[in-house]
Protein backbone atom coordinates (compact mmCIF):
# COMPACT_ATOMS: atom_id res chain seq x y z
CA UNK A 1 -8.19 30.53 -19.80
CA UNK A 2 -6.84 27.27 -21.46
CA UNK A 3 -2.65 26.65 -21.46
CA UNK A 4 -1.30 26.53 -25.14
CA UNK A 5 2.52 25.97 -26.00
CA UNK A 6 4.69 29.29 -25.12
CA UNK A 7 5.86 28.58 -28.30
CA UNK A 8 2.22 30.32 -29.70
CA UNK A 9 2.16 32.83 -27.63
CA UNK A 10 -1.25 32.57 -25.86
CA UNK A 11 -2.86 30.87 -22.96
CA UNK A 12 -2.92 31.51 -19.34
CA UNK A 13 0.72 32.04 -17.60
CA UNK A 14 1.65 29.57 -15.27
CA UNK A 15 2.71 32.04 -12.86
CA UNK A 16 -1.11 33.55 -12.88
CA UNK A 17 -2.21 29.55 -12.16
CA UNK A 18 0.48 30.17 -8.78
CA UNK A 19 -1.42 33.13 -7.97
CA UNK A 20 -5.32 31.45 -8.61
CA UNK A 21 -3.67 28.55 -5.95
CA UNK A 22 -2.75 31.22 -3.40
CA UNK A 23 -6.09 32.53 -3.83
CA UNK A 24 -4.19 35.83 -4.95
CA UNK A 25 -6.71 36.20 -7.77
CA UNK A 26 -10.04 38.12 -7.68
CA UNK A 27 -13.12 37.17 -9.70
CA UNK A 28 -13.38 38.63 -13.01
CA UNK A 29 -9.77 38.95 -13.59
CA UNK A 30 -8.83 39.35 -17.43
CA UNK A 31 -5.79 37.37 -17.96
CA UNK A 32 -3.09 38.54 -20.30
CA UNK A 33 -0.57 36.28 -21.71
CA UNK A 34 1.61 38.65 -22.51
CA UNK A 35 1.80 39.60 -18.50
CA UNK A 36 1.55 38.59 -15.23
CA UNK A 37 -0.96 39.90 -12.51
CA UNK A 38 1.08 42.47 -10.57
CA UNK A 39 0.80 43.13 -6.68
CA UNK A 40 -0.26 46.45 -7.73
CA UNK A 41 -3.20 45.79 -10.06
CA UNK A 42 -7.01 46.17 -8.62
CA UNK A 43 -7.12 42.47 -8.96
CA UNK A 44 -4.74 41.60 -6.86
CA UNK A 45 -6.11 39.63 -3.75
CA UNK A 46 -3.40 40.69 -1.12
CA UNK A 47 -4.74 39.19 2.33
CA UNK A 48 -6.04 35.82 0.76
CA UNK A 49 -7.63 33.35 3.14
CA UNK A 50 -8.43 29.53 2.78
CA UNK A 51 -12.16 30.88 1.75
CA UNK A 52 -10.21 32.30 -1.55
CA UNK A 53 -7.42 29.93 -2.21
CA UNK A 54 -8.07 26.70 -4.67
CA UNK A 55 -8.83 22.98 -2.40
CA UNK A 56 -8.24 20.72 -4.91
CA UNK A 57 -6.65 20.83 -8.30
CA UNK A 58 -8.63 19.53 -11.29
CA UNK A 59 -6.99 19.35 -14.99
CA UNK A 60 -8.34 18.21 -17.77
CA UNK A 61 -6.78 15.71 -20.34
CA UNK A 62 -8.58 14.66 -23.72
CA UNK A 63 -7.87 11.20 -24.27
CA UNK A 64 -8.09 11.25 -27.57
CA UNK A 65 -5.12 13.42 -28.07
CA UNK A 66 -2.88 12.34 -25.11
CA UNK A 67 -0.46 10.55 -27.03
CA UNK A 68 0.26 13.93 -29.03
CA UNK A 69 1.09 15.44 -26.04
CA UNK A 70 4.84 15.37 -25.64
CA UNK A 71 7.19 16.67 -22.88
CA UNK A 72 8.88 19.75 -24.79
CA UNK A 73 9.92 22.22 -21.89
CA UNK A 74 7.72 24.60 -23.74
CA UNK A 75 5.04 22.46 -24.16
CA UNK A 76 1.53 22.28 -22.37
CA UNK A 77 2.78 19.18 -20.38
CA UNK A 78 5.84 20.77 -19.20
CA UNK A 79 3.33 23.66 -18.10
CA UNK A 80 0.80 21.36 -16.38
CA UNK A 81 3.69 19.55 -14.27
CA UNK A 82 5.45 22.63 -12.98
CA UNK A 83 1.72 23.83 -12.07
CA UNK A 84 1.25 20.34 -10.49
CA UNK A 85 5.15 21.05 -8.35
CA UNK A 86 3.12 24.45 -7.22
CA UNK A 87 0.04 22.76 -6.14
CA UNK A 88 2.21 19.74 -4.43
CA UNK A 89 3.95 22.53 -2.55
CA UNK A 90 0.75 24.01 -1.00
CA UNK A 91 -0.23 20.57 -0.71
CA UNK A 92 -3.18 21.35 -2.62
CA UNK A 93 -4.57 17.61 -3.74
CA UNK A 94 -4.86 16.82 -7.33
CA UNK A 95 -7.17 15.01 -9.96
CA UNK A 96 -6.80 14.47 -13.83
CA UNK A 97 -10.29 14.12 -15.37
CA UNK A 98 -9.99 12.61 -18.42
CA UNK A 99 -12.53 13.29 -20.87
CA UNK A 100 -13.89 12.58 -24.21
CA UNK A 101 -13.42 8.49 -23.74
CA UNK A 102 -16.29 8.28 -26.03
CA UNK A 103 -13.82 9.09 -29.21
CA UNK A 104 -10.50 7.03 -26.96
CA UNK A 105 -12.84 3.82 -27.24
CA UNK A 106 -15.60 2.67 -30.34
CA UNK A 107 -16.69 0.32 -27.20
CA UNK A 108 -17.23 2.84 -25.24
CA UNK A 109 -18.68 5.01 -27.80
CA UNK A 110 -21.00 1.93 -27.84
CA UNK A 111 -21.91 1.62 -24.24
CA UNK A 112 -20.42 4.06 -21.37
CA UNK A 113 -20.88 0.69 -19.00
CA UNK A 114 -17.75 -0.90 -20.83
CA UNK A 115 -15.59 1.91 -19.54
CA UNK A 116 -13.94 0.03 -16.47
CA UNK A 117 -13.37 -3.07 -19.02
CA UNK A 118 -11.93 -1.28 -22.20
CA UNK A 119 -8.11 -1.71 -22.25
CA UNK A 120 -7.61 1.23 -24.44
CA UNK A 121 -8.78 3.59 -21.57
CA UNK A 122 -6.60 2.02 -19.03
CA UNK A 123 -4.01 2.83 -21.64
CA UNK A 124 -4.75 6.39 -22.02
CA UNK A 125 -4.96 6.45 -18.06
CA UNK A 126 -2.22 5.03 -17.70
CA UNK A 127 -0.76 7.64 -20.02
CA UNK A 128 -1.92 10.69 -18.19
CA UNK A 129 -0.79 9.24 -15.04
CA UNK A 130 2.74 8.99 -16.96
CA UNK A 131 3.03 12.34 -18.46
CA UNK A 132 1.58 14.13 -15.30
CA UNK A 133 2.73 12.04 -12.37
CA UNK A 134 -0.71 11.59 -11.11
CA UNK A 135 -1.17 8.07 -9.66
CA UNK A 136 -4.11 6.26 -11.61
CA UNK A 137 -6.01 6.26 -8.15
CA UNK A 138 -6.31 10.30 -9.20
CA UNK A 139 -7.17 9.80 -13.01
CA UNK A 140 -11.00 9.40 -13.97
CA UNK A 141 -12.49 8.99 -17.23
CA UNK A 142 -15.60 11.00 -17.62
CA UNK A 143 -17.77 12.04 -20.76
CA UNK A 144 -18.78 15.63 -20.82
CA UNK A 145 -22.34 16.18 -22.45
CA UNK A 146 -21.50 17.66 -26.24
CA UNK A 147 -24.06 17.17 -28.41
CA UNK A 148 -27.11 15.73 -26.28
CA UNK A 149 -30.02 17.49 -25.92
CA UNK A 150 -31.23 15.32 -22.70
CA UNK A 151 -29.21 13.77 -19.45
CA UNK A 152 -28.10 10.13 -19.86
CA UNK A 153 -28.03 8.16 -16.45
CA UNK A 154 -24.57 6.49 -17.52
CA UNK A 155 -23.01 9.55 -18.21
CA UNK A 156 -24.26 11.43 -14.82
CA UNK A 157 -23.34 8.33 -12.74
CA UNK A 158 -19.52 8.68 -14.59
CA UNK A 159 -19.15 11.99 -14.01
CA UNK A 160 -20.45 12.26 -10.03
CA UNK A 161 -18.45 8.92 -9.44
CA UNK A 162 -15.46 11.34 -10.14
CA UNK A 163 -16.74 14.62 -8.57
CA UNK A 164 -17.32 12.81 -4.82
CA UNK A 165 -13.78 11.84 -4.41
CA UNK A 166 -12.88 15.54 -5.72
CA UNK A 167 -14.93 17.02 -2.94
CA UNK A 168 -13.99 14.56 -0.71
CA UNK A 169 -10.02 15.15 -1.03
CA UNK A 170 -11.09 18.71 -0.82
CA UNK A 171 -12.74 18.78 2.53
CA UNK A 172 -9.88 16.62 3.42
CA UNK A 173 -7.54 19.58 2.85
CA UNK A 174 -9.82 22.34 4.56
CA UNK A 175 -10.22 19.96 7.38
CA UNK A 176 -6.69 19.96 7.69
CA UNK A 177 -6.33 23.59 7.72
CA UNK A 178 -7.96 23.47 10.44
CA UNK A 179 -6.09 21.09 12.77
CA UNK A 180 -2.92 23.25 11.35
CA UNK A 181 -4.68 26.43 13.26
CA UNK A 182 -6.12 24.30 16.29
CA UNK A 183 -4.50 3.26 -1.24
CA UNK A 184 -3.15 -24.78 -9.02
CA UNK A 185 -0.49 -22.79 -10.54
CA UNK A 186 3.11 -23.68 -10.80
CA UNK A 187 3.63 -20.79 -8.72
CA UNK A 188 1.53 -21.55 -6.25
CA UNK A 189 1.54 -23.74 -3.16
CA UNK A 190 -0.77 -25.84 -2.01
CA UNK A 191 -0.96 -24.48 1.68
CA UNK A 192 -0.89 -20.91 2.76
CA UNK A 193 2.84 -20.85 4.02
CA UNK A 194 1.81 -17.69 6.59
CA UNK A 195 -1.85 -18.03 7.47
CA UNK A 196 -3.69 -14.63 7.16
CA UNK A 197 -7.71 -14.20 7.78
CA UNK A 198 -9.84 -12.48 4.98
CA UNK A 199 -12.71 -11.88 6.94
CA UNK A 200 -14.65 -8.76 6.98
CA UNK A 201 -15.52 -9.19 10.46
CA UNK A 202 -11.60 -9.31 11.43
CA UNK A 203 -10.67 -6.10 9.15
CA UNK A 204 -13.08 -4.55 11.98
CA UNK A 205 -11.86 -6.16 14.97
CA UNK A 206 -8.25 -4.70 13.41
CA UNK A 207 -9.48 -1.53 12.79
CA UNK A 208 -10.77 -1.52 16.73
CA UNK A 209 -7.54 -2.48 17.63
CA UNK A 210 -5.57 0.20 16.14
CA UNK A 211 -8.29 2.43 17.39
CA UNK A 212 -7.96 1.42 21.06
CA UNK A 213 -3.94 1.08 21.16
CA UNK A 214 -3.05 2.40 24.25
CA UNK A 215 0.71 4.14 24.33
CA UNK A 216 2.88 2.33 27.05
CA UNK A 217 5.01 5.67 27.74
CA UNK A 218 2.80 8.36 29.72
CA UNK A 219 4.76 11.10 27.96
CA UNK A 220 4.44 10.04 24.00
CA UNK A 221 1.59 10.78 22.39
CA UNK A 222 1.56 9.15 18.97
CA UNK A 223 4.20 6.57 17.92
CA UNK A 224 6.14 7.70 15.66
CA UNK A 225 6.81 5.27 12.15
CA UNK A 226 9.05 6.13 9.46
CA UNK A 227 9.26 5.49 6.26
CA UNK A 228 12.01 4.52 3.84
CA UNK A 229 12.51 3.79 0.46
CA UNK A 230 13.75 3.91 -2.53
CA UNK A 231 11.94 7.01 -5.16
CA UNK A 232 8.77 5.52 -6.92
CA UNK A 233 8.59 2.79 -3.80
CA UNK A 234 5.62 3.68 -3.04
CA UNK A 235 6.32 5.40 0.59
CA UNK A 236 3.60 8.21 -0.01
CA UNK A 237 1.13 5.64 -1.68
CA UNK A 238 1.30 3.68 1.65
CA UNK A 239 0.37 6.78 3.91
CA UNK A 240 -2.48 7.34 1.35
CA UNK A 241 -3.96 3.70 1.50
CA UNK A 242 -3.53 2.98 5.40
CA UNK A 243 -5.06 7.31 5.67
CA UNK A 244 -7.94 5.93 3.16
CA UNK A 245 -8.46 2.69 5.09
CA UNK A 246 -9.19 4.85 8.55
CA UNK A 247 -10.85 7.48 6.82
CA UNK A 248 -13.39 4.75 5.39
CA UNK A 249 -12.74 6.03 1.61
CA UNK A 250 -9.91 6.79 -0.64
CA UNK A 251 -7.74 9.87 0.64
CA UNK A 252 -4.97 11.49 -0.26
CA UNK A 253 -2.86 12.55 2.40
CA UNK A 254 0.72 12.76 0.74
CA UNK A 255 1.10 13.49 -2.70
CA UNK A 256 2.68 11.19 -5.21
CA UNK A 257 4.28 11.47 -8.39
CA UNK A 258 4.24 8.78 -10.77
CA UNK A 259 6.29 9.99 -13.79
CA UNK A 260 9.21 10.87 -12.11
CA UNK A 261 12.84 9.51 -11.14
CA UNK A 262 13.39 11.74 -8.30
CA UNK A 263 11.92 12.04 -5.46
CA UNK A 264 8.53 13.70 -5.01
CA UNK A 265 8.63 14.21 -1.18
CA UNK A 266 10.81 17.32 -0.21
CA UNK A 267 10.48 17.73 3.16
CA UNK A 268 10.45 16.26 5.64
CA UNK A 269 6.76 15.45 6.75
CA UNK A 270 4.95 14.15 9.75
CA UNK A 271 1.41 12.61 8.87
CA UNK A 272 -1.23 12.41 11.16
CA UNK A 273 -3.76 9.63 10.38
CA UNK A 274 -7.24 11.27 11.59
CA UNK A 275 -10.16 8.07 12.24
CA UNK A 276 -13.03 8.78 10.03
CA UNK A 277 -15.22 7.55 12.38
CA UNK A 278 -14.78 9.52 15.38
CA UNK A 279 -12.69 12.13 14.16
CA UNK A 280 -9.89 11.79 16.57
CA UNK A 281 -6.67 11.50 15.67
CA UNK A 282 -5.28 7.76 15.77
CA UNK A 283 -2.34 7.10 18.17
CA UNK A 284 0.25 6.81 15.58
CA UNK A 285 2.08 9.25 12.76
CA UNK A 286 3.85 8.38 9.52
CA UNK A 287 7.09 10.22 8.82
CA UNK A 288 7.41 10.63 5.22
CA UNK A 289 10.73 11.70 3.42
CA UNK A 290 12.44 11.94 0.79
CA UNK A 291 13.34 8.97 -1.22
CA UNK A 292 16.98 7.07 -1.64
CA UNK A 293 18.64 7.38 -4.89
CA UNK A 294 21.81 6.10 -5.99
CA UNK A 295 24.69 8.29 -5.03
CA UNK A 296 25.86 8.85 -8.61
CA UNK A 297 22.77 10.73 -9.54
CA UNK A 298 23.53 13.46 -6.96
CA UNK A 299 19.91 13.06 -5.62
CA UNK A 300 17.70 11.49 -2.91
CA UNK A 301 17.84 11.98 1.01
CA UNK A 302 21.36 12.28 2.48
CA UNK A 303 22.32 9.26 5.10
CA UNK A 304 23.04 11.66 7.82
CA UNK A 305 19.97 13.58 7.52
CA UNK A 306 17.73 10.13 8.31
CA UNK A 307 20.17 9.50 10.78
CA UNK A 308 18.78 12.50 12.57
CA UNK A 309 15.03 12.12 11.75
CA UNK A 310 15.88 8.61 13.48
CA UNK A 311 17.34 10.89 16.70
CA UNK A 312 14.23 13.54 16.40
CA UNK A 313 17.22 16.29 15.37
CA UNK A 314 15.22 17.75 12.33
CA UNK A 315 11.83 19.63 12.96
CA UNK A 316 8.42 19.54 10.64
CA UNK A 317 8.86 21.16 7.40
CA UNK A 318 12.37 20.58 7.02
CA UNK A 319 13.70 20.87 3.39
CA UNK A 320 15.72 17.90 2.06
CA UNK A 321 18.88 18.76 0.55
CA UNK A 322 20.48 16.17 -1.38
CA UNK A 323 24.19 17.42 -1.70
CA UNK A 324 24.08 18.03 2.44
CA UNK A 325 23.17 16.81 5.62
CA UNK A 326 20.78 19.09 7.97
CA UNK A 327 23.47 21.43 10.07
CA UNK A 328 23.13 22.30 13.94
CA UNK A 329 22.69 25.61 13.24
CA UNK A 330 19.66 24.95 11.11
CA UNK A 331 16.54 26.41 12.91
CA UNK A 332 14.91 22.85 11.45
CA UNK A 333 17.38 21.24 13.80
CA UNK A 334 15.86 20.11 17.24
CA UNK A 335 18.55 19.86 19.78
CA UNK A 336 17.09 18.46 22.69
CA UNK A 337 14.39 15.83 21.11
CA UNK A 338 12.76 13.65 23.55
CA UNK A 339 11.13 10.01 23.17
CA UNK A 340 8.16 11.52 21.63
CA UNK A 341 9.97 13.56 18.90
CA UNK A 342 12.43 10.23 17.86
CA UNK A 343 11.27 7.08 15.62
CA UNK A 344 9.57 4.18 17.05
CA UNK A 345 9.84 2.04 14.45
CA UNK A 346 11.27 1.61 11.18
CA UNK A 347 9.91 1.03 7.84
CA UNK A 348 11.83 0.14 5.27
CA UNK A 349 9.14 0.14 1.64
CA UNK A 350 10.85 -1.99 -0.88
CA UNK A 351 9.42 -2.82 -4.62
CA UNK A 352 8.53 -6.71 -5.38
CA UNK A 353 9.27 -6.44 -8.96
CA UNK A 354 12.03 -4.28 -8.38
CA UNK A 355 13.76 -6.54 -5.92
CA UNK A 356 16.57 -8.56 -8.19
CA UNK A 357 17.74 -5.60 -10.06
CA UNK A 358 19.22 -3.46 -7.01
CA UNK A 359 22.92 -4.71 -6.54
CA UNK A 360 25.01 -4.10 -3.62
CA UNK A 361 27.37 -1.52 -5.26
CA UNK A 362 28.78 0.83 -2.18
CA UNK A 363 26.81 3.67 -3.63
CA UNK A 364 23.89 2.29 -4.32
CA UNK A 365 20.34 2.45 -2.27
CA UNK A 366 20.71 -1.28 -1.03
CA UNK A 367 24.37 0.15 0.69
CA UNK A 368 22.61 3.20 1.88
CA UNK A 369 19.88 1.54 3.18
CA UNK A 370 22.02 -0.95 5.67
CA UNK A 371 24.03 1.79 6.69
CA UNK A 372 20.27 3.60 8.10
CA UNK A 373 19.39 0.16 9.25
CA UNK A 374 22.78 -0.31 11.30
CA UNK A 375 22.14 2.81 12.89
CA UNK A 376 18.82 2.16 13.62
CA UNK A 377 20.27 -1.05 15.36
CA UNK A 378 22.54 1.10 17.19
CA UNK A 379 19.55 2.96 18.53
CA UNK A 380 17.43 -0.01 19.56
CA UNK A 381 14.60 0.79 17.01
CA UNK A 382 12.57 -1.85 15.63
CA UNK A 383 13.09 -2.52 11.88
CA UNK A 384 10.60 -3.47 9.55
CA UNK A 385 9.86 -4.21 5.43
CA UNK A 386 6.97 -3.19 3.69
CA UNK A 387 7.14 -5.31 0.20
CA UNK A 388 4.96 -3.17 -1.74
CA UNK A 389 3.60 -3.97 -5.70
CA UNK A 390 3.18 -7.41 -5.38
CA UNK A 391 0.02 -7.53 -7.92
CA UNK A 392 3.21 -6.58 -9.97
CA UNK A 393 5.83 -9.49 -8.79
CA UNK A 394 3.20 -12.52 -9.45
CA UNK A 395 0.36 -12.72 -11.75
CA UNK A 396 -1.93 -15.27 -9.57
CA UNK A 397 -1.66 -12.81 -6.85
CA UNK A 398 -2.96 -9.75 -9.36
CA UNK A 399 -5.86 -11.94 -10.00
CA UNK A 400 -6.39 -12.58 -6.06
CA UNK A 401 -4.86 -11.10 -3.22
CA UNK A 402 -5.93 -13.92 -1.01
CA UNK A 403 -3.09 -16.24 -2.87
CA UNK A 404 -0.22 -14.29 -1.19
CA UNK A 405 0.66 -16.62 1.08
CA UNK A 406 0.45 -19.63 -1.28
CA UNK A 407 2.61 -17.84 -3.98
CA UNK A 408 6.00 -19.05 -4.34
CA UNK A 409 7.26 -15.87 -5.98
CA UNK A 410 6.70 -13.64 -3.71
CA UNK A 411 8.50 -15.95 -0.49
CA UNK A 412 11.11 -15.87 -2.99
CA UNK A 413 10.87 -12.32 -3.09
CA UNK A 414 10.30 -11.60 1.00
CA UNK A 415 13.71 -13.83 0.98
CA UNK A 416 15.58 -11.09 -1.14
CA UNK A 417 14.42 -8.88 0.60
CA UNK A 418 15.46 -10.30 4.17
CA UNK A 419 18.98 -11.10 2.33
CA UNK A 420 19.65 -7.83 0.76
CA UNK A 421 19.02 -5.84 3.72
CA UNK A 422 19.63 -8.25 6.61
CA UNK A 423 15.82 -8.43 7.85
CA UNK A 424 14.81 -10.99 9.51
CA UNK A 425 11.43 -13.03 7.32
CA UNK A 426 9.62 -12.17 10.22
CA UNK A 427 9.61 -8.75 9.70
CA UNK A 428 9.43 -8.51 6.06
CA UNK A 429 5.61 -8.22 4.97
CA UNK A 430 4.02 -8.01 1.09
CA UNK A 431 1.64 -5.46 0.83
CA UNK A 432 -0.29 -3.76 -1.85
CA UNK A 433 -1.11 -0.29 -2.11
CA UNK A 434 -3.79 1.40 -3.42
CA UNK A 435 -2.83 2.95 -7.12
CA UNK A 436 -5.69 2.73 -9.57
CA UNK A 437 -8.39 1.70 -7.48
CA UNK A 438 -10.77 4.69 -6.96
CA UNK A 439 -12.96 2.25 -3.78
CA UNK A 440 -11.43 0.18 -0.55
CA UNK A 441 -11.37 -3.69 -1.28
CA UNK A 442 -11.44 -5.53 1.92
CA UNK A 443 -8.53 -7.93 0.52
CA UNK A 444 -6.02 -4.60 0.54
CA UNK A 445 -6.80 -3.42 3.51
CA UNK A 446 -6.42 -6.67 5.40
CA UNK A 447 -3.25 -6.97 4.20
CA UNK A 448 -2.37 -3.64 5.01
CA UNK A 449 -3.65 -3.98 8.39
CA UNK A 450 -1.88 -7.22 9.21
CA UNK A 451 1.35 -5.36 8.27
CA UNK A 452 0.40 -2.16 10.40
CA UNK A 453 -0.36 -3.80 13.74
CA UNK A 454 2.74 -5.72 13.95
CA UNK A 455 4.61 -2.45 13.65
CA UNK A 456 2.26 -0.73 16.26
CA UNK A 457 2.48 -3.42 18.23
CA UNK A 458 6.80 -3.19 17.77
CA UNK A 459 6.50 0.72 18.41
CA UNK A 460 4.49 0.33 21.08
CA UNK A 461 7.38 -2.38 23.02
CA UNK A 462 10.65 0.25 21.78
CA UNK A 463 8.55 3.18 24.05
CA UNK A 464 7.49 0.68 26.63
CA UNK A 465 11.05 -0.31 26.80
CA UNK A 466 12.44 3.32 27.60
CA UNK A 467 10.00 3.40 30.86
CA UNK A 468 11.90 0.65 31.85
CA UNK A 469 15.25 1.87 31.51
CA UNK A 470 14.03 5.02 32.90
CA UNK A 471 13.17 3.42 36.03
CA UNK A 472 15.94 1.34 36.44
CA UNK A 473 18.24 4.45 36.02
CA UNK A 474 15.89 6.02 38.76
CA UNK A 475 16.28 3.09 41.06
CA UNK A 476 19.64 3.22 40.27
CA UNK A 477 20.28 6.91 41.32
CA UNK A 478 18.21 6.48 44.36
CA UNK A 479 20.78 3.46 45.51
CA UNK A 480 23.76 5.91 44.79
CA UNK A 481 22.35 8.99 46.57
CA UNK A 482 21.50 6.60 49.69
CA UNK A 483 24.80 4.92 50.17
CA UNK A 484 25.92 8.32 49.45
CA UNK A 485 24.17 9.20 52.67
């Protein structure tokens, strides 16, 4: 059944949606808008397994009439985002198809070829990514057959180009069930300023060398990289592109909202990044949490509480609480972590074209972040930037990716960013994630790559480091007990 405005009285219930997710739902259930499914009633799936609960969440948007769509709580917007919250919590992945592009666009009307070149429907995309908080990565255009009487090749190509990815994030999430149980020019300079190879052959040789990392600590298993950032940063984008670039296709690991102020992440969230090729996991996790906000808004993670993901103190799953730090008595608190539950390395995601506008104000994100970065220092962990949306911060690099390191822009941006938050330039590298792109470019994941290995390679030294000291404080107890002796 379709969602209408509760305003009219009709349409599915949300709440029934919940249920369909939770695969509490049987087949051939009459919905009633007037009433919810009850535990009671025949068609009540009690005992629902992953064969009856939903993989991947699809909804449908008419471009045509997406600008008439507003965001009244009672309205069918409102409806599809609080279904979207429900999804995100069973982290159930999600798609927007976006159909009838034939009446969005007389071009396209014209020729279904011109879709990927009409500006209107990278409006109206961009539109349904707005309203629903989808990234455009997750939006596809698609014409449904309506009045044909045979199958059109343009149309069939449009429509599977969508449905692979679909099934593809869907196997994703079954497949993770399953280890749960067992994305010249005034500007420019004339010479590359940081020299950076675009070669296929070396995204490989990276790739192998990510692959073949070996740990130097016997007792840690993956390193362990987290990641911190302002909301809309693009921390969960980042898991998604460097999961996609392993997995050989686009993925979509963490879920991101696009339309939001607030943070999308909730808990906190350890991602394992599974090698497409060989199906073993890679020797590294991403940490994903919830995203700094300005302490006037009452929002965002709470200093102390990253303080103690930075310690290993707060377990999988852990629910962010904005008002209050993560208590001892917390069964999500883990009060003996070892080297293996702490951070390796951390990763600070900052936004290029965002950059100039953060201030310094005591309760702001750039004060917040410091503070995590000083007691990171006091820790010994290795500190990182990820300068994400720089196709935003310079046009020449939007056009090509390859001019990075010849735009002056975005030094001038790495510099703010090394200034604001006291990072060396060194450490501070531009990136771009996947966001609209629905296929790997070798140009992205290069860059992505040449970011990533750095920080394994930083990880890797912090762990190597504690072998050390533990030996030294070995040697150093064996001395004591002999003179002891």
């Amino acid at each position: 059944m379709g969602l209408e405005d509760t305003a009219t009285g009709g349409g599915v219930h949300v709440n029934d949606i919940t249920m369909v997710l939770q695969g509490h739902v049987k087949d051939g259930y009459r919905f009633n808008p007037a009433g919810l499914l009850s535990k009671e009633n025949a068609n009540n799936h009690r005992r629902s397994t992953l064969n009856d609960k939903v993989h991947c969440l699809v909804s449908v948007l008419p471009a045509d009439k997406i600008v008439m769509m507003d965001d009244d709580p009672e309205g069918v917007i409102s409806q599809m985002r609080k279904i979207r919250k429900e999804a995100a919590e069973l982290r159930i992945p999600q798609v927007v198809f976006m159909t009838m592009v034939d009446k969005a666009c007389t071009e396209v009307n014209k020729d279904l070829k011109m879709i990927y070149r009409s500006k209107k429907i990278k409006e109206k995309m961009q539109e349904c990514s707005n309203k629903l908080g989808v990234p455009m990565t997750c939006v596809f255009p698609v014409k449904n057959y309506h009045e044909e009487i045979e199958l059109h090749n343009d149309v069939d190509i449009l429509l599977l180009s969508a449905l692979i990815p679909i099934l593809n994030f869907a196997n994703d999430h079954v497949g993770e069930q399953v280890n749960d149980e067992g994305c010249h020019h005034p500007d420019m300079s004339f010479d590359n300023w940081r020299v950076i190879n675009f070669d296929v052959l070396r995204k490989t040789q990276m790739i192998e060398e990510v692959r073949n990392l070996k740990i130097r600590h016997p007792k840690v298993e993956h390193l362990r990289l987290l990641v911190l950032g302002p909301v809309g940063a693009g921390k969960s984008t980042l898991i998604n592109s460097i999961d996609s670039i392993f997995h050989g296709r686009m993925s979509q690991r963490a879920l991101v909202d696009t339309a939001t102020n607030v943070s999308f992440t909730q808990k906190f969230q350890t991602q394992k990044i599974r090698d497409g090729e060989s199906g073993k996991f890679l020797p590294f996790v991403i940490c994903d949490i919830m995203g700094l906000e300005d302490t006037a808004t009452g929002g965002g993670v709470h200093v102390n509480d990253i303080t103690m993901v930075l310690q290993g103190h707060v377990k999988d799953g852990y629910r962010f609480k904005p008002g209050e730090s993560l208590r001892k008595e917390d069964p999500s608190y883990h009060r003996r972590p070892t080297l293996k539950d702490k951070v390796h390395c951390l990763v600070t995601v900052f936004p290029a074209d965002k950059i100039f506008t953060m201030d310094h104000d005591e309760d702001g994100i750039i004060s917040k972040m410091r503070e995590i970065r000083k007691e990171a220092a006091a820790l010994k962990i290795p500190q990182v930037v990820l300068m994400s949306m720089v196709d935003k911060a310079c046009t020449e690099v939007n056009k090509d990716l390859k001019m990075i390191y010849r735009s002056k822009k975005i030094k001038e941006k790495m510099q703010e960013c090394s200034n604001k938050l006291g990072v060396p330039m060194t450490c501070v590298f531009p990136v771009k994630n996947y966001h609209e792109e629905i296929e790997l470019h070798n140009d992205v994941d290069i860059l992505l790559l040449s970011a990533l290995i750095p920080i394994l390679n930083f990880a890797n030294d912090y762990v190597g480091e504690q072998v050390n000291d533990e030996r030294s404080s070995i040697r150093q107890l064996r001395a004591r007990l002999s003179t002891h002796f």
